[in-house]
Protein backbone atom coordinates (compact mmCIF):
# COMPACT_ATOMS: atom_id res chain seq x y z
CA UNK A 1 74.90 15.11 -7.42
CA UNK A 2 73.43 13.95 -10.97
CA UNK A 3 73.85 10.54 -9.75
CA UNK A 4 72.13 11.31 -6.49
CA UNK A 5 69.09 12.38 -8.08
CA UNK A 6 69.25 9.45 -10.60
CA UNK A 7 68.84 7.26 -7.92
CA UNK A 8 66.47 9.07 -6.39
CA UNK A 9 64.40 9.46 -9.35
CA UNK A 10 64.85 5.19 -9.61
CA UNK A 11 63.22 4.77 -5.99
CA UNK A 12 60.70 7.46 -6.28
CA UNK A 13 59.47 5.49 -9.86
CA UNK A 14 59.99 2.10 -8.03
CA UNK A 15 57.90 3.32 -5.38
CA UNK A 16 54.62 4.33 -7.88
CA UNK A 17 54.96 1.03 -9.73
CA UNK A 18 54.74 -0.77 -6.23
CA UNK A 19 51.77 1.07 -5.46
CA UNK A 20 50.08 1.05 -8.51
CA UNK A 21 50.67 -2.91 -8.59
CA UNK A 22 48.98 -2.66 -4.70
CA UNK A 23 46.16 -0.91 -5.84
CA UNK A 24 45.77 -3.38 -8.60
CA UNK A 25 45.70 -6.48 -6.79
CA UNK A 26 43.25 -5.11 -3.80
CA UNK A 27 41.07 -3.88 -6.86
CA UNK A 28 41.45 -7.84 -8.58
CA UNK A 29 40.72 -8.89 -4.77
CA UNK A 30 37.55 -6.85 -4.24
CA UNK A 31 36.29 -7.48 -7.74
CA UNK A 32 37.12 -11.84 -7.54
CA UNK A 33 35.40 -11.87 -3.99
CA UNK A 34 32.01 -10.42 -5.48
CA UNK A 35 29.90 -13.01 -5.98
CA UNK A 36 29.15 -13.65 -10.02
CA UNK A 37 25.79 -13.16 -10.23
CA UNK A 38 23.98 -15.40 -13.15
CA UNK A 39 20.79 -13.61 -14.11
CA UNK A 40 20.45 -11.60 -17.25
CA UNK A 41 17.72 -9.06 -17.44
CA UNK A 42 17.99 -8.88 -21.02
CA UNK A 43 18.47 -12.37 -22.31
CA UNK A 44 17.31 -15.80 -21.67
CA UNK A 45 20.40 -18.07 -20.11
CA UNK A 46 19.70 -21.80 -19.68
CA UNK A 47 20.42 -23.77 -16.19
CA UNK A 48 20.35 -27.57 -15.95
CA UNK A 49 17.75 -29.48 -13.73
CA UNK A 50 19.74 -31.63 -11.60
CA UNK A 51 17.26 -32.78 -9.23
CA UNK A 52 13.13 -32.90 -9.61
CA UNK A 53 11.00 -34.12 -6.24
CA UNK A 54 7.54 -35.02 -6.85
CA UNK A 55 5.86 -33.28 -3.44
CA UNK A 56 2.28 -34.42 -4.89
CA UNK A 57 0.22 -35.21 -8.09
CA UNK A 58 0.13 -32.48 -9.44
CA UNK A 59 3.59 -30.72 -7.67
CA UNK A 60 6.86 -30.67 -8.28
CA UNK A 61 9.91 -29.09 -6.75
CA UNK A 62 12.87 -28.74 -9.68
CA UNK A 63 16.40 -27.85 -8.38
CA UNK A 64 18.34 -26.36 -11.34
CA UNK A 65 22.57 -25.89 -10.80
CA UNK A 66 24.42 -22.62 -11.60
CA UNK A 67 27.68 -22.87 -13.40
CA UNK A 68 29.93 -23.28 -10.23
CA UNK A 69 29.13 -24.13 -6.38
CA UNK A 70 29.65 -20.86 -5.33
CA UNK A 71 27.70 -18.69 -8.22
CA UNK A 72 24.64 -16.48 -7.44
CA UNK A 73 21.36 -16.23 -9.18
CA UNK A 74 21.26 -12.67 -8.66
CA UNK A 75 17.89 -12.44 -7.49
CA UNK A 76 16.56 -9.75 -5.23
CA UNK A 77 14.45 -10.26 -2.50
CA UNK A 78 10.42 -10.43 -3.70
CA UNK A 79 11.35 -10.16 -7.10
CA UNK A 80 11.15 -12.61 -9.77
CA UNK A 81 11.93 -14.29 -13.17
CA UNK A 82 10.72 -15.42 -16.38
CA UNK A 83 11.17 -19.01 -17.37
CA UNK A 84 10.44 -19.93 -21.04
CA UNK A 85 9.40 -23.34 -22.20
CA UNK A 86 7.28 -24.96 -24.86
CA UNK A 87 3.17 -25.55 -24.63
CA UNK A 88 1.70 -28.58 -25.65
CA UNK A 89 1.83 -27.23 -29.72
CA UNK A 90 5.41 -26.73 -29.45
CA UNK A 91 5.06 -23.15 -29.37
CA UNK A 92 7.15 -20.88 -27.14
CA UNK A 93 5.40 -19.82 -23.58
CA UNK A 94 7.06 -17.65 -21.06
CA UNK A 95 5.39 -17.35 -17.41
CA UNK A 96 7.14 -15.14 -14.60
CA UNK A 97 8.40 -17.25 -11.21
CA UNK A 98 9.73 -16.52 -8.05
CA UNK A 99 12.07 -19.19 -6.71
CA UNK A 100 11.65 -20.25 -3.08
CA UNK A 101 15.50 -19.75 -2.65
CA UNK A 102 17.62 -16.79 -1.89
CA UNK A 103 21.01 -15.64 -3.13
CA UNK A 104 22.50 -17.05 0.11
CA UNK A 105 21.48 -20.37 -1.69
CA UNK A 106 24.61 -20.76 -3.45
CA UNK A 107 25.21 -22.56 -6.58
CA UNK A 108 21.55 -23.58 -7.26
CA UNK A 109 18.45 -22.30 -7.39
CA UNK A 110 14.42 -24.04 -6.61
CA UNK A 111 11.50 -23.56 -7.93
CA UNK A 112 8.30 -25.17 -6.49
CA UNK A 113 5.71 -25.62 -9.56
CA UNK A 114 1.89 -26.57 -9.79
CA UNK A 115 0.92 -28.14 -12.75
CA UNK A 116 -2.35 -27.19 -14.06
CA UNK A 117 -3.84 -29.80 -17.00
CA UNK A 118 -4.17 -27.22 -19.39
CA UNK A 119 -1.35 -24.71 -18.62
CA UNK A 120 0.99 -24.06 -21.45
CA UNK A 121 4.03 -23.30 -19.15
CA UNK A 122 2.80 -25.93 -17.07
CA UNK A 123 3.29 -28.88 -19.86
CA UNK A 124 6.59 -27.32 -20.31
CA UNK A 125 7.72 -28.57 -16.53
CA UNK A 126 5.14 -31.61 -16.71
CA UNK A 127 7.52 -32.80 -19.40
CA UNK A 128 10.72 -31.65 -18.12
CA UNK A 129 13.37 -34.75 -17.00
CA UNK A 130 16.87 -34.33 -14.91
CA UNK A 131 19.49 -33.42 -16.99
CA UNK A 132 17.04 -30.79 -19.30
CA UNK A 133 17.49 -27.16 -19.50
CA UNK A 134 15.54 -24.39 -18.55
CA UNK A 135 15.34 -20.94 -20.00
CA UNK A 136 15.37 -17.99 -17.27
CA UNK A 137 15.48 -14.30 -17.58
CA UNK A 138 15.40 -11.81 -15.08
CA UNK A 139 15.25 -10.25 -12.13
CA UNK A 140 12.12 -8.28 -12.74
CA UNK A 141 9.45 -6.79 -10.53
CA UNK A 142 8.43 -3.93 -8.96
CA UNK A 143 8.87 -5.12 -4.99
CA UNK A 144 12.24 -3.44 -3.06
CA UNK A 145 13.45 -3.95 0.23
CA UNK A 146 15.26 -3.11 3.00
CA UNK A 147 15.82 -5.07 5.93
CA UNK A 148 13.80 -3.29 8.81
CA UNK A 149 11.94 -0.82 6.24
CA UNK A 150 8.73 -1.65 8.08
CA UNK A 151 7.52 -3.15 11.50
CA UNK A 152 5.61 -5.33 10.31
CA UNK A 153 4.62 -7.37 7.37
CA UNK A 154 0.74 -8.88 6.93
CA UNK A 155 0.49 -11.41 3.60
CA UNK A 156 -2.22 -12.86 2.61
CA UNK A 157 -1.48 -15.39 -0.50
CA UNK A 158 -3.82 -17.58 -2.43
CA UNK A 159 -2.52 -20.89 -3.99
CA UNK A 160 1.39 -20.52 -5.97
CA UNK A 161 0.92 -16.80 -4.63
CA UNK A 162 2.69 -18.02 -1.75
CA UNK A 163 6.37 -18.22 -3.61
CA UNK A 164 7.45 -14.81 -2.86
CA UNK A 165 5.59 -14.54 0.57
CA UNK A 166 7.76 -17.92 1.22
CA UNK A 167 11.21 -15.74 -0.13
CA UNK A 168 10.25 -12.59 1.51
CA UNK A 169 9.80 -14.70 4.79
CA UNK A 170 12.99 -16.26 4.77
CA UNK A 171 15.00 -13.70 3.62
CA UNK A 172 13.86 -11.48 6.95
CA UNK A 173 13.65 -14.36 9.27
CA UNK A 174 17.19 -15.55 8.07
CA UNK A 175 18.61 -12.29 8.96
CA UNK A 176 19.63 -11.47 12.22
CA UNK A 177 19.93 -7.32 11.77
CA UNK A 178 15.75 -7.74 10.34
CA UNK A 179 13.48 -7.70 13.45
CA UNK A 180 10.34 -7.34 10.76
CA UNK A 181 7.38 -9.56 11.99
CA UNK A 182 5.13 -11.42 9.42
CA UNK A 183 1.58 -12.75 9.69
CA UNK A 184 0.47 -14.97 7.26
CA UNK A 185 -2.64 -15.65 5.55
CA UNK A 186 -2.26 -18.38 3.56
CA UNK A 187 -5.88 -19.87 1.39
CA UNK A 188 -6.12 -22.79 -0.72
CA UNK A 189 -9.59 -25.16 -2.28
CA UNK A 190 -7.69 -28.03 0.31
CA UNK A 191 -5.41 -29.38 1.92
CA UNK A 192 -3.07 -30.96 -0.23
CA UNK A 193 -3.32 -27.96 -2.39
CA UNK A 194 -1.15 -26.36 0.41
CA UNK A 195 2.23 -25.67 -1.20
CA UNK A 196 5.41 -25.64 1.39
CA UNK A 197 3.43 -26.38 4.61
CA UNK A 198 6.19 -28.37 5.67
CA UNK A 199 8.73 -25.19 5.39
CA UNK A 200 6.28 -22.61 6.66
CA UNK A 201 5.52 -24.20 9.88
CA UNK A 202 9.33 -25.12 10.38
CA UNK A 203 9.49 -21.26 9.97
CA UNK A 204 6.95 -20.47 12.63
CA UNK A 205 8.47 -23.28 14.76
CA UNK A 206 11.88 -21.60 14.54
CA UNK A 207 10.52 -18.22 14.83
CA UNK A 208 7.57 -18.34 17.38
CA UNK A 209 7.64 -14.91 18.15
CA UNK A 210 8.31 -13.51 14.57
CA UNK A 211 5.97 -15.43 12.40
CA UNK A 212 2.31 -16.96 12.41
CA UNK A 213 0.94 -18.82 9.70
CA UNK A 214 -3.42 -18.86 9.52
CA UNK A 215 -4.35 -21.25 6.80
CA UNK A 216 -7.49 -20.95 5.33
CA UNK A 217 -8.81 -23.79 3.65
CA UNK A 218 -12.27 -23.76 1.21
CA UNK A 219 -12.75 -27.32 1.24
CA UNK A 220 -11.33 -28.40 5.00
CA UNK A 221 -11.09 -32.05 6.41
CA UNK A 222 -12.75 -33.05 9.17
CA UNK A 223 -11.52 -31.92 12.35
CA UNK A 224 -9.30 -28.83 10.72
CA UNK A 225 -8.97 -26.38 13.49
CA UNK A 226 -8.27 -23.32 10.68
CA UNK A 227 -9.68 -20.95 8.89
CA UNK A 228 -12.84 -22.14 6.17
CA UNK A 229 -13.89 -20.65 3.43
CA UNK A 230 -12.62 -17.28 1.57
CA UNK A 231 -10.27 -15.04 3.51
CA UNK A 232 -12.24 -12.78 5.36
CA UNK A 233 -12.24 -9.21 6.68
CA UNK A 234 -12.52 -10.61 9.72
CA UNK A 235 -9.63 -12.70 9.39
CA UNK A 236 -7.71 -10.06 8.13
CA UNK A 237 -8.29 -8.06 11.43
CA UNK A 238 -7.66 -10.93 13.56
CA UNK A 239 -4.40 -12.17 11.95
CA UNK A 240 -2.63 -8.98 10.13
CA UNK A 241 -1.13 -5.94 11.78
CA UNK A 242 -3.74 -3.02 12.23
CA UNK A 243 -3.33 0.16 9.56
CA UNK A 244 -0.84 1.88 10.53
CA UNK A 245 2.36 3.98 8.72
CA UNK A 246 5.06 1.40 9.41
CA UNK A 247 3.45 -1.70 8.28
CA UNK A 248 2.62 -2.93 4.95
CA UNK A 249 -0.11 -5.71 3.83
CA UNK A 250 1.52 -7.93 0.67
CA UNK A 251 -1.18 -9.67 -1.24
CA UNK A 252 -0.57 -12.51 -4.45
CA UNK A 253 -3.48 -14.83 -5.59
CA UNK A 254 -5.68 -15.32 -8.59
CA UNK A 255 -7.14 -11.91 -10.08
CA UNK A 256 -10.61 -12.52 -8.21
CA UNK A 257 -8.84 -12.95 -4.94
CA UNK A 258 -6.76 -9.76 -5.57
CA UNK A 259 -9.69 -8.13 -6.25
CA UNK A 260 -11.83 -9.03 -2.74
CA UNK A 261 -8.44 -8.41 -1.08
CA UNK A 262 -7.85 -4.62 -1.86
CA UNK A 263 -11.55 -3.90 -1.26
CA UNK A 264 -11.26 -6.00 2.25
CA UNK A 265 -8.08 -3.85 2.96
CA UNK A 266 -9.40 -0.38 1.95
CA UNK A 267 -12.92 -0.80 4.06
CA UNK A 268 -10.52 -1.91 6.90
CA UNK A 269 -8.84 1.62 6.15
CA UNK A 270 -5.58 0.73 5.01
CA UNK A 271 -4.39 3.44 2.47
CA UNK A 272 -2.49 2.27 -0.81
CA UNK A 273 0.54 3.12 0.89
CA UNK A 274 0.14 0.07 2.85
CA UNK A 275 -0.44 -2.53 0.45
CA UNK A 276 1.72 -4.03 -2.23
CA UNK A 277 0.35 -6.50 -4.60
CA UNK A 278 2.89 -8.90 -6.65
């Protein structure tokens, strides 16, 4: 009889070391499949540029690598980082940016940069060669969302204010459970000052019924067929979604183009709750 129960007592233990070494290795399986996500919100981590594409004079679009092909930035959706660099005193700078890639971007991230003569941060990329670092910390912001959280987006983005109109896009249009629509208004001095034309309208080409793009241009070429001048009220009526609950206007520009925005939006009678500025 003692022995019996011995042996019982053997299997019984047996039995709770095989499970606990089960539960160990699905925990070591969830926990390895997670994607490692790179971004620090506390402390600067440098990433190497592998890759930097001259789009125009004064453009640039710098591909930096993550530690392995498969890591994640860690980025969420309209959100954004700080990059720190050196001005042209050697002094340290730090300017927030929002890539133009998404964490389904593995291994890598992009960031699309206009270089201003007399930006500080600007220098910092103006001087920056394949095979330097650069210093990122992040994610910050105070944009969230959920796929679906409204019917409709309108955006109206001045300049580099497109970046995270450009993320937000893709990150919707990408997904096929997000059945948000977005209506751009996009405003810039010209036409080459137009940054990611070339993805935008491959956007609206892939997603006709999702996505329109109005550009807006202050000093046009002859024979442009869109918008001239400042973005308008008018334009805004024409080319957003009309106030209601389940829609939500996203605005990013220069300070004086913020400002004319929110005043266009409120006389239109769209409420605060509607609007989101980055």
């Amino acid at each position: 009889m003692e022995h019996f129960q011995s042996h019982r007592v053997e299997i019984v233990s047996m039995a709770v070391a095989v499970a606990a070494v089960g539960a160990a290795t699905a925990y070591y399986l969830y926990v390895s499949k997670k994607p490692k996500v790179c971004l620090d919100p506390e402390e600067f981590k440098e990433f190497k540029l592998v890759k930097r594409t001259q789009l125009s004079y004064n453009v640039a679009k710098f591909k930096f690598a993550l530690p392995t092909p498969t890591s994640v930035l860690g980025l969420p959706i309209g959100q954004h980082m700080s990059c720190r660099g050196k001005d042209q005193n050697g002094d340290d700078v730090v300017k927030p940016y929002t890539p133009t890639t998404l964490d389904s971007d593995l291994g890598y991230f992009e960031l699309v940069i206009k270089m201003y003569p007399q930006g500080r941060m600007s220098h910092h990329f103006r001087e920056m060669q394949e095979g330097d670092y650069l210093a990122v910390k992040g994610p910050k912001g105070r944009f969230k969302y959920q796929p679906g959280q409204v019917r409709a987006f309108g955006m109206l983005a001045g300049g580099t204010g497109i970046t995270p109109m450009f993320q937000v896009a893709r990150a919707i249009l990408e997904n096929p459970k997000d059945k948000t629509d977005i209506h751009l208004i996009y405003a810039n001095v010209a036409y080459e000052d137009i940054l990611l034309k070339e993805e935008l309208d491959e956007l609206t080409s892939r997603y006709p019924n999702r996505m329109s793009v109005y550009y807006v241009l202050n000093q046009p070429p002859e024979g442009w067929d869109g918008g001239v001048g400042f973005i308008s009220k008018e334009m805004i009526q024409v080319h957003c979604p009309a106030p209601a609950e389940d829609i939500k206007i996203l605005r990013c520009g220069p300070p004086p183009m913020n400002k004319a925005m929110a005043a266009h939006l409120e006389a239109l009678g769209y409420i605060s709750e509607m609007q989101f500025q980055f």
